[in-house]
PDB file of N, CA and C in Angstrom:
ATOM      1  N   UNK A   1      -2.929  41.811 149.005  1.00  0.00           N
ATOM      2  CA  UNK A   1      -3.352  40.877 147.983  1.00  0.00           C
ATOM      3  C   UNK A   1      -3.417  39.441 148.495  1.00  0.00           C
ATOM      4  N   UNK A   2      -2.806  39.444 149.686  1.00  0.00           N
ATOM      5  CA  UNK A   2      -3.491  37.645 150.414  1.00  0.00           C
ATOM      6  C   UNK A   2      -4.636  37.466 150.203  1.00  0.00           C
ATOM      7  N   UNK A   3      -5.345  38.280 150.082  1.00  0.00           N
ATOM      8  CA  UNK A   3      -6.768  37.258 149.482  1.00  0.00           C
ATOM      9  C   UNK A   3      -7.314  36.786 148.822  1.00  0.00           C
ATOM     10  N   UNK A   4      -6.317  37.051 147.607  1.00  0.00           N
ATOM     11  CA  UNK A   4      -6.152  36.052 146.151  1.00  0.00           C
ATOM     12  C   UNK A   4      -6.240  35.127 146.475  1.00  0.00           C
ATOM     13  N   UNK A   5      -6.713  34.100 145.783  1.00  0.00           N
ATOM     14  CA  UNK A   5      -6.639  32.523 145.672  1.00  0.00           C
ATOM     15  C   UNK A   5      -5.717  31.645 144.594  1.00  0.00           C
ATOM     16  N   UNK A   6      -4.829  31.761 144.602  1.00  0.00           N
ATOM     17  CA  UNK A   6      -3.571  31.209 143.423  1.00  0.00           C
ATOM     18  C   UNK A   6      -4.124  29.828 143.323  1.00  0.00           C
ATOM     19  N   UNK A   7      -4.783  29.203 141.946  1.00  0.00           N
ATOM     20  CA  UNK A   7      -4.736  27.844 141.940  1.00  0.00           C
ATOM     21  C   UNK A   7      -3.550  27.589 140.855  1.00  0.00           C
ATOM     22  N   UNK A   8      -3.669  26.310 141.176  1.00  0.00           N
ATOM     23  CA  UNK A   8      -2.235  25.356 140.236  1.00  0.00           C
ATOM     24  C   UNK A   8      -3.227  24.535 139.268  1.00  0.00           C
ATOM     25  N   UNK A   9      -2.804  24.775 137.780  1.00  0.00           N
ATOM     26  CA  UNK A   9      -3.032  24.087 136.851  1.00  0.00           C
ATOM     27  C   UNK A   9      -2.051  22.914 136.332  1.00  0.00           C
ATOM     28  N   UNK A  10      -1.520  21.862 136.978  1.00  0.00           N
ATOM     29  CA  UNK A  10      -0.199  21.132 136.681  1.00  0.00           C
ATOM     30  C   UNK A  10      -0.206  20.081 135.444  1.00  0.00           C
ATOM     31  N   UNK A  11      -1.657  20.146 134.801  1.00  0.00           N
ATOM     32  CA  UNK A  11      -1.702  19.717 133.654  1.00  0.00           C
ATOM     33  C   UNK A  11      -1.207  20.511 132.526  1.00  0.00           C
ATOM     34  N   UNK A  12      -1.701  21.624 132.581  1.00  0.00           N
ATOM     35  CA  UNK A  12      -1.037  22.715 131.945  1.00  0.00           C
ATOM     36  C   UNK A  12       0.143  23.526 132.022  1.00  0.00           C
ATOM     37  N   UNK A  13       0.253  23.192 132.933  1.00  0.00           N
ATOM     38  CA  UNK A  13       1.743  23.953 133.643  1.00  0.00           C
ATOM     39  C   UNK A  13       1.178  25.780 133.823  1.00  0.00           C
ATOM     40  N   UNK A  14       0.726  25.514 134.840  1.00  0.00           N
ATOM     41  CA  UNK A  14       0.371  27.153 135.055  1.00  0.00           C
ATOM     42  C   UNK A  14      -0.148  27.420 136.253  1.00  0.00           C
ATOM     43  N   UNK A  15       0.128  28.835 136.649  1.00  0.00           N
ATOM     44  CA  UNK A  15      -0.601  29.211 137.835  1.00  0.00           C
ATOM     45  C   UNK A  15      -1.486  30.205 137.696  1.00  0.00           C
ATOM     46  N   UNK A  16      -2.765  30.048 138.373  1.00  0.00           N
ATOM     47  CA  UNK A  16      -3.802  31.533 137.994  1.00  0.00           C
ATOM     48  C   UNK A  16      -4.614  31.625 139.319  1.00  0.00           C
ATOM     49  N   UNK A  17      -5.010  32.979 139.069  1.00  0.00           N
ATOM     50  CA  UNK A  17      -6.130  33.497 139.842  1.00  0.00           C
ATOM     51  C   UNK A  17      -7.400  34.411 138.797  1.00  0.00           C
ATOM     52  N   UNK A  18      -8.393  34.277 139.510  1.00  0.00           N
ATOM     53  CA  UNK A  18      -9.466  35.079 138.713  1.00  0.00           C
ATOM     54  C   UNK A  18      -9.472  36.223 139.091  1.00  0.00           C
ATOM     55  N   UNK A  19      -9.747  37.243 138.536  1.00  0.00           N
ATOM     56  CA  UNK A  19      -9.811  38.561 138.956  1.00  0.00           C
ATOM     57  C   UNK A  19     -10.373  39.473 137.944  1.00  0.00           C
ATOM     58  N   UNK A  20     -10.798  41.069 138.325  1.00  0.00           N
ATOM     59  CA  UNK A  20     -11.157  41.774 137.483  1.00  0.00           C
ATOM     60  C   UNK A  20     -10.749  41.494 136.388  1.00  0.00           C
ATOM     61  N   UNK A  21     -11.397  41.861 135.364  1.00  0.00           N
ATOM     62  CA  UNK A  21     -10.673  41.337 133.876  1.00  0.00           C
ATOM     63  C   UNK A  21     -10.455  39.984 133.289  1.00  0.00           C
ATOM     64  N   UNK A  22     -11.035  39.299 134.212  1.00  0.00           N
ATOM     65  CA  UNK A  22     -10.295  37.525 133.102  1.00  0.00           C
ATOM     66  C   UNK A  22      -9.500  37.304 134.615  1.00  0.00           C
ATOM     67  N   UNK A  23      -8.330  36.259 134.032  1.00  0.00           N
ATOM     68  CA  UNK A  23      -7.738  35.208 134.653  1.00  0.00           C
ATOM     69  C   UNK A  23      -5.484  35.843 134.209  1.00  0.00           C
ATOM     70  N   UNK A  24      -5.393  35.906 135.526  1.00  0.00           N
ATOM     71  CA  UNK A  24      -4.329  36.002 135.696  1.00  0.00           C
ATOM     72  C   UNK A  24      -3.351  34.701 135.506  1.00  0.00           C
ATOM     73  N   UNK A  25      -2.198  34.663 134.685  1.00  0.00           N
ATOM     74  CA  UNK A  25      -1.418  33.413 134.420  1.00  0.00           C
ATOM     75  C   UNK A  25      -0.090  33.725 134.771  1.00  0.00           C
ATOM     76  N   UNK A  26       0.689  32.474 135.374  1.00  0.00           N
ATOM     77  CA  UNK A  26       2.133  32.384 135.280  1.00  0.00           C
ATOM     78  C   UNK A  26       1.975  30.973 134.756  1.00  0.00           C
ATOM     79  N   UNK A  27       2.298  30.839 133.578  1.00  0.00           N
ATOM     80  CA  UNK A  27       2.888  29.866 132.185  1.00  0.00           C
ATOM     81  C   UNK A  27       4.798  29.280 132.779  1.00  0.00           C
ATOM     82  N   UNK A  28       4.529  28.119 132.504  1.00  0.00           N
ATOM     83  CA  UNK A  28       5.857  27.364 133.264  1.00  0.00           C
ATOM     84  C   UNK A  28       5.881  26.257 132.379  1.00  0.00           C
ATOM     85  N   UNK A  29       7.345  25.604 132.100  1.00  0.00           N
ATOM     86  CA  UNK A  29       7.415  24.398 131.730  1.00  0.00           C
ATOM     87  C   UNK A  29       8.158  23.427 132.569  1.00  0.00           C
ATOM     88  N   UNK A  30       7.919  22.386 132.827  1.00  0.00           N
ATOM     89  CA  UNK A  30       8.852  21.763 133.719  1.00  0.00           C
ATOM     90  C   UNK A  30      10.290  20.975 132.313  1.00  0.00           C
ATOM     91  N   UNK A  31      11.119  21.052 133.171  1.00  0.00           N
ATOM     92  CA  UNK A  31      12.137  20.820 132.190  1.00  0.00           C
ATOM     93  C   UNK A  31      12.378  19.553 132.585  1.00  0.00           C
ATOM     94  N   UNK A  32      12.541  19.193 134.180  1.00  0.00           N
ATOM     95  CA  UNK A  32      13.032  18.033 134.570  1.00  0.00           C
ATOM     96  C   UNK A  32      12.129  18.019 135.911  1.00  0.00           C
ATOM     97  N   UNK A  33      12.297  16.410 136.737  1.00  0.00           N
ATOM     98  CA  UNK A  33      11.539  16.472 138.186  1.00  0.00           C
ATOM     99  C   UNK A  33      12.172  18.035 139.213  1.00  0.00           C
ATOM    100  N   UNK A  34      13.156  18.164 139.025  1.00  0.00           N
ATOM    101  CA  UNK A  34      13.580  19.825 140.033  1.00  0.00           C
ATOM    102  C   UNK A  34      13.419  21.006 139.248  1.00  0.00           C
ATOM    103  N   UNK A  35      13.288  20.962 138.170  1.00  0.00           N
ATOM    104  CA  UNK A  35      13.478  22.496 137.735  1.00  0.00           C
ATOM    105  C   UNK A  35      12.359  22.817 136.449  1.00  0.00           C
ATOM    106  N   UNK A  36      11.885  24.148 136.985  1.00  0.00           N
ATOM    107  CA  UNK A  36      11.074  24.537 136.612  1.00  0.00           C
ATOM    108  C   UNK A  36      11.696  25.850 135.748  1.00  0.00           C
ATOM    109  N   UNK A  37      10.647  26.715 134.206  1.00  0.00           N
ATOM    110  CA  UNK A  37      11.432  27.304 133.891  1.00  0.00           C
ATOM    111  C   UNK A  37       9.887  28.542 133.920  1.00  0.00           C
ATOM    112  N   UNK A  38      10.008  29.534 134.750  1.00  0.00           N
ATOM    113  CA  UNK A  38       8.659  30.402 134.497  1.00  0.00           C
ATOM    114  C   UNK A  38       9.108  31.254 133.502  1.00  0.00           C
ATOM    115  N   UNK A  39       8.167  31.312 132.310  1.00  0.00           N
ATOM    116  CA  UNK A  39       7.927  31.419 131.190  1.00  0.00           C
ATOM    117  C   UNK A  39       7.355  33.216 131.122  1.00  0.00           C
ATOM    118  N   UNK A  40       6.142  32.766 131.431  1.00  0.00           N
ATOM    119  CA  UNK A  40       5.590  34.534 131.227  1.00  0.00           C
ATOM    120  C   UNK A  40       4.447  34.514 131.973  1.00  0.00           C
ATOM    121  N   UNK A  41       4.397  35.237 132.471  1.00  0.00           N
ATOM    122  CA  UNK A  41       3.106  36.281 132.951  1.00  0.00           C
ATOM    123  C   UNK A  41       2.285  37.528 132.634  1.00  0.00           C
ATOM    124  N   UNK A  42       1.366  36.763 132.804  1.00  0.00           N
ATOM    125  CA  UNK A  42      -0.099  38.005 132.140  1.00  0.00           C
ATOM    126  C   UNK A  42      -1.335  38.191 133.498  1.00  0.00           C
ATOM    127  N   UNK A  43      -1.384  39.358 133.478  1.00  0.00           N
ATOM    128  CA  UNK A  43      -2.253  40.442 133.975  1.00  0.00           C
ATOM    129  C   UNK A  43      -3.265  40.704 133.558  1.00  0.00           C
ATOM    130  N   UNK A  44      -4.820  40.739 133.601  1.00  0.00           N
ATOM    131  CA  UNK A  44      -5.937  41.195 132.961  1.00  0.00           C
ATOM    132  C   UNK A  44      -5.478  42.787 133.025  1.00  0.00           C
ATOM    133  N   UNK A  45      -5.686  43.750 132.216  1.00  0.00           N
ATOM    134  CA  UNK A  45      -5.615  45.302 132.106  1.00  0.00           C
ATOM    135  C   UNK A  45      -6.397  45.483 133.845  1.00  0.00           C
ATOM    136  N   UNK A  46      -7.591  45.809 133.093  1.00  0.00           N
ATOM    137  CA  UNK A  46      -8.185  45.768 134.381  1.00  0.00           C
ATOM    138  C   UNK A  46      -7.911  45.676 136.035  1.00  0.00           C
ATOM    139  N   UNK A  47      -7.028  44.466 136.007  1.00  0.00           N
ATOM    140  CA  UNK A  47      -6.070  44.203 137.278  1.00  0.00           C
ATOM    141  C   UNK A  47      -4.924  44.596 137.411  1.00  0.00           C
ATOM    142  N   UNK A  48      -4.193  45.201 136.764  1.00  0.00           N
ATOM    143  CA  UNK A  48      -3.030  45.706 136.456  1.00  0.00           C
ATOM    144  C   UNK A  48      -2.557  46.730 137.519  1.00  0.00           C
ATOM    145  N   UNK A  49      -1.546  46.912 138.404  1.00  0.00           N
ATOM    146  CA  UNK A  49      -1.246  47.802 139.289  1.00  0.00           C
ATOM    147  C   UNK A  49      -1.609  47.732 140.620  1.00  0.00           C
ATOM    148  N   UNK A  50      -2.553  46.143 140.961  1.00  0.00           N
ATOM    149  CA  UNK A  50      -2.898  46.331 142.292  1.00  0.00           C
ATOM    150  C   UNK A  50      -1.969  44.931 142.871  1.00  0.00           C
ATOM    151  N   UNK A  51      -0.741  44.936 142.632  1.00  0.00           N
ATOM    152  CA  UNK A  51      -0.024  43.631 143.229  1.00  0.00           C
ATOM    153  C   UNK A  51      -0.608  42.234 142.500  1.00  0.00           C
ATOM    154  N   UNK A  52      -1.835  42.024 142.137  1.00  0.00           N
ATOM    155  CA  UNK A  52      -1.819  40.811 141.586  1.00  0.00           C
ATOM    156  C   UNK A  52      -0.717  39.567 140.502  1.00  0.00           C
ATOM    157  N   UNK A  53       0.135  40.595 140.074  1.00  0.00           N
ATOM    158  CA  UNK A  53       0.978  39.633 139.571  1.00  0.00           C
ATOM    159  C   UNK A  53       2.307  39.112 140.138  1.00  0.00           C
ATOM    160  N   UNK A  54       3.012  40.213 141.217  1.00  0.00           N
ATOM    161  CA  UNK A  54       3.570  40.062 142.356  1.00  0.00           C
ATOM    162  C   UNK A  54       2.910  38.841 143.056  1.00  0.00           C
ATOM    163  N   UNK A  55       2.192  38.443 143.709  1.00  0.00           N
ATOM    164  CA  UNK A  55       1.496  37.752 144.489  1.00  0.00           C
ATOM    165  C   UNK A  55       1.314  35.932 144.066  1.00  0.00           C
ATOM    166  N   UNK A  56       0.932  36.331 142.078  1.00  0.00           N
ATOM    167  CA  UNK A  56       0.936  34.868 141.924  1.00  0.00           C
ATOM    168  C   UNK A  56       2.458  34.509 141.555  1.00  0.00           C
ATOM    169  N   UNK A  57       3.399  35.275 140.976  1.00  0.00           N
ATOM    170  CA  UNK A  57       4.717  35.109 140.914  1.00  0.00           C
ATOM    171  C   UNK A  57       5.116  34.826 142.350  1.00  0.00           C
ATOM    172  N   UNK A  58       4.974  35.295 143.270  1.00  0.00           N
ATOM    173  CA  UNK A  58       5.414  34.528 144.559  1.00  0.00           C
ATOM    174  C   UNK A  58       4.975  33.575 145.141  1.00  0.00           C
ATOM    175  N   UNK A  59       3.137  33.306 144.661  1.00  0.00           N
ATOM    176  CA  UNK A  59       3.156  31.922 144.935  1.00  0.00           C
ATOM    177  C   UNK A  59       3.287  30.749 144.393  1.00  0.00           C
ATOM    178  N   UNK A  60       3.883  31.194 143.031  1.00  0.00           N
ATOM    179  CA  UNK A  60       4.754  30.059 142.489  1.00  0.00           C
ATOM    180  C   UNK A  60       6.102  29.712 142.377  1.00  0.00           C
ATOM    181  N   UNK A  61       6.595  30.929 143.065  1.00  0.00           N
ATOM    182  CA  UNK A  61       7.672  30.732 143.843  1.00  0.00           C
ATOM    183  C   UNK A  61       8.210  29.664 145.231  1.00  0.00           C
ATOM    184  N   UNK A  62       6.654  30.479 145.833  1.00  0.00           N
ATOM    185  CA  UNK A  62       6.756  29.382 147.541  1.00  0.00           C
ATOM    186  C   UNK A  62       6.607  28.188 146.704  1.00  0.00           C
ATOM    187  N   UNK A  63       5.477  27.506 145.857  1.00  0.00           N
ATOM    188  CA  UNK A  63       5.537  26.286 145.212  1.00  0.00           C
ATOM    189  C   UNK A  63       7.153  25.475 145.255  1.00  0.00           C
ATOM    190  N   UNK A  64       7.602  26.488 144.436  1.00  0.00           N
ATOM    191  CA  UNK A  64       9.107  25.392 143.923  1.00  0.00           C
ATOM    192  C   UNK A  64       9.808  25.011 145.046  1.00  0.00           C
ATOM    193  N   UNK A  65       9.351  26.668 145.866  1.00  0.00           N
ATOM    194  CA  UNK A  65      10.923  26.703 147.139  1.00  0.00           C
ATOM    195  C   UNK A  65      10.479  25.184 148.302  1.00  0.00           C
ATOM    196  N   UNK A  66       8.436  25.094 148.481  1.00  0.00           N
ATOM    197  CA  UNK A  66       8.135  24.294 149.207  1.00  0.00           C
ATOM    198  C   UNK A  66       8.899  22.664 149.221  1.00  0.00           C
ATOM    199  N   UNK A  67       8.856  22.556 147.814  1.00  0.00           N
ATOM    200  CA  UNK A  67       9.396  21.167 147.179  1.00  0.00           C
ATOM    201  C   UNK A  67      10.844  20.970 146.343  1.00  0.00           C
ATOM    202  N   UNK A  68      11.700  22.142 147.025  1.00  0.00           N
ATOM    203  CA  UNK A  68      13.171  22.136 146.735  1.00  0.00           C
ATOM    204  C   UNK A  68      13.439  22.013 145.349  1.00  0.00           C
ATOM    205  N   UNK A  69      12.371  23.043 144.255  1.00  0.00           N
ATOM    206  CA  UNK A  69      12.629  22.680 142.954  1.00  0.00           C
ATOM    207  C   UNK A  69      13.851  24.398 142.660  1.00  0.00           C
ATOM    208  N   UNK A  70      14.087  24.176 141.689  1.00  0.00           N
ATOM    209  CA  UNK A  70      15.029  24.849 140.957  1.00  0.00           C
ATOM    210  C   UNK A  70      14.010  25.943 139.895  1.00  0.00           C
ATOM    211  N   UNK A  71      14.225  27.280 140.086  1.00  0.00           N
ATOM    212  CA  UNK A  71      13.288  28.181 139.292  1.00  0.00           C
ATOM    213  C   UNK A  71      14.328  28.602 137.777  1.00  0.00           C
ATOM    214  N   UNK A  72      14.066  28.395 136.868  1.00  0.00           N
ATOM    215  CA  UNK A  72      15.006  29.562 135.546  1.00  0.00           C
ATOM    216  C   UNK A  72      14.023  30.559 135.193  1.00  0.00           C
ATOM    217  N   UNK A  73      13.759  32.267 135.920  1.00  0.00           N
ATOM    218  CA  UNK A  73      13.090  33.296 135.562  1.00  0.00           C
ATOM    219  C   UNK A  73      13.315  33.576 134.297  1.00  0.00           C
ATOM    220  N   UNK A  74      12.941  33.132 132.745  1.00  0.00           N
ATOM    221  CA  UNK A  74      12.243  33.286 131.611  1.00  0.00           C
ATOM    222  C   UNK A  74      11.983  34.590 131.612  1.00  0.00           C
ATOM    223  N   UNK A  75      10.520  34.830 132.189  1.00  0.00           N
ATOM    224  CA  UNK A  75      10.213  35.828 132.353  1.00  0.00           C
ATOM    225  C   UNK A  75      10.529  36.940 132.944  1.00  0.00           C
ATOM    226  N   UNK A  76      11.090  38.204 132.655  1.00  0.00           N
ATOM    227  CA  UNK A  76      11.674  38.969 132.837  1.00  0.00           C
ATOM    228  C   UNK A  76      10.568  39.521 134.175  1.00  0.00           C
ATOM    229  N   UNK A  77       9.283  39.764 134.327  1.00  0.00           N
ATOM    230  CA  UNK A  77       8.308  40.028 135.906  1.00  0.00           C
ATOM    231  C   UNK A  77       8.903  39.297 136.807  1.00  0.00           C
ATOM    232  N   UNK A  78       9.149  37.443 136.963  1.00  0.00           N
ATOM    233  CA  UNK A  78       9.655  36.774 137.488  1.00  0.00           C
ATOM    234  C   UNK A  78      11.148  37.316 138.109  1.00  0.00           C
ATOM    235  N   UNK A  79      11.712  37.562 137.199  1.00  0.00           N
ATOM    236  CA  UNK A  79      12.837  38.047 137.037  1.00  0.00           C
ATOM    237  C   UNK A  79      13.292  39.266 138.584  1.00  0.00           C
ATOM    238  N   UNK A  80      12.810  40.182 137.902  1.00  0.00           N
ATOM    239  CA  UNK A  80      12.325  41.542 138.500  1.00  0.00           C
ATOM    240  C   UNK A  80      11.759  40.725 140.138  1.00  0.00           C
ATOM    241  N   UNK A  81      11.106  40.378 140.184  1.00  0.00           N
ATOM    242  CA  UNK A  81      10.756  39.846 141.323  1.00  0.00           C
ATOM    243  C   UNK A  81      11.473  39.388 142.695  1.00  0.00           C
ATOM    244  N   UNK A  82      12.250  38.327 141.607  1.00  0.00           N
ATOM    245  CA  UNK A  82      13.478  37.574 142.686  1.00  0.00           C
ATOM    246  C   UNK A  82      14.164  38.402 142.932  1.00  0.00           C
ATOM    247  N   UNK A  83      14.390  40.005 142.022  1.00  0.00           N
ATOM    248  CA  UNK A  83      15.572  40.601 141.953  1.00  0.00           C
ATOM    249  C   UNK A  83      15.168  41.602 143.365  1.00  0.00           C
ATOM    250  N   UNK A  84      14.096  41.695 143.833  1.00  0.00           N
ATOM    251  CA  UNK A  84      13.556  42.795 145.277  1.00  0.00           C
ATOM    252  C   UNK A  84      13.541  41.542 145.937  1.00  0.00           C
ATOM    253  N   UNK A  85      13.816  39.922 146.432  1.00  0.00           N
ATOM    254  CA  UNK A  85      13.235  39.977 147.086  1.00  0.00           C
ATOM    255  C   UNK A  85      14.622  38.682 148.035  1.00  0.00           C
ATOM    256  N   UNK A  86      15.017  38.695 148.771  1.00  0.00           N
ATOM    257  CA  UNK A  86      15.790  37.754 149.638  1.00  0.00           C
ATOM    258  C   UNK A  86      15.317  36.312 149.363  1.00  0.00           C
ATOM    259  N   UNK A  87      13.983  36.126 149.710  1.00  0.00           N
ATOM    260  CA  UNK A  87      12.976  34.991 149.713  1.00  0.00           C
ATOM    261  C   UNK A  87      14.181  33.829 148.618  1.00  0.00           C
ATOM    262  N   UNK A  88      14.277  34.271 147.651  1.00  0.00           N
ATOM    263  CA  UNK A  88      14.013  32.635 146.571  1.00  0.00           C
ATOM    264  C   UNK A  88      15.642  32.699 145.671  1.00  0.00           C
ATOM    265  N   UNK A  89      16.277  33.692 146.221  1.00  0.00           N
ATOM    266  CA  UNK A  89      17.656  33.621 146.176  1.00  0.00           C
ATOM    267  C   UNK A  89      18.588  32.174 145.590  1.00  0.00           C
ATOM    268  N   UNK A  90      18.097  31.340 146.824  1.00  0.00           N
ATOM    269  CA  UNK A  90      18.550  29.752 146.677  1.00  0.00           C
ATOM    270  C   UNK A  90      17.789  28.534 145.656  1.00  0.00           C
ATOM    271  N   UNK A  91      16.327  29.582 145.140  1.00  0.00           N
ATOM    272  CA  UNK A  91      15.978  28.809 144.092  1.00  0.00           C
ATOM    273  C   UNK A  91      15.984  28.714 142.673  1.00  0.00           C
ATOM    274  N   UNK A  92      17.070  29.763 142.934  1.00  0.00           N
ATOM    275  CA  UNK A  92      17.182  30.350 141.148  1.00  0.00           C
ATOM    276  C   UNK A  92      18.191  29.565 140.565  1.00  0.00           C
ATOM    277  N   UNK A  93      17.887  29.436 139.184  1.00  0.00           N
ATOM    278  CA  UNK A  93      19.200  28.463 138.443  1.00  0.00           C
ATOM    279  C   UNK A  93      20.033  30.307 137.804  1.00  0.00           C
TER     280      UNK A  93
END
């Protein structure tokens, strides 16, 4: 799935990619300048099962981890995520 293109919506607080079906989202609020709280994630049906939501959940992961922010997984995918993965260990509140 590297060949997704994850853009950042930081007006909105969100991360997406386009894909079969519509537009993939990870929904975030910033609480403060370090910490971020990912909210929820949505999947077009359509895209569902081929890693795409894995992929933008991690690259809004590398996001926080790039700029030493603080993640609170909300979202239980998020969640699940950090929970397989070593990577973001140190960015979780």
């Amino acid at each position: 799935m590297n060949n997704l293109n994850v853009q950042h919506d930081i007006i909105n607080h969100l991360f997406y990619i386009k894909v079969k079906g519509g537009t993939a989202v990870l929904n975030y609020d910033q609480i403060d300048e370090k910490h971020l709280d990912y909210i929820s994630t949505h999947v077009p049906e359509a895209s569902q099962g081929l890693g795409v939501g894995k992929h933008l959940v991690e690259a809004a992961l590398d996001y926080a981890k790039e700029r030493d922010m603080i993640v609170k997984p909300t979202c239980p995918f998020v969640k699940h995520v950090i929970e397989h993965s070593d990577a973001y260990e140190q960015i979780v509140d």
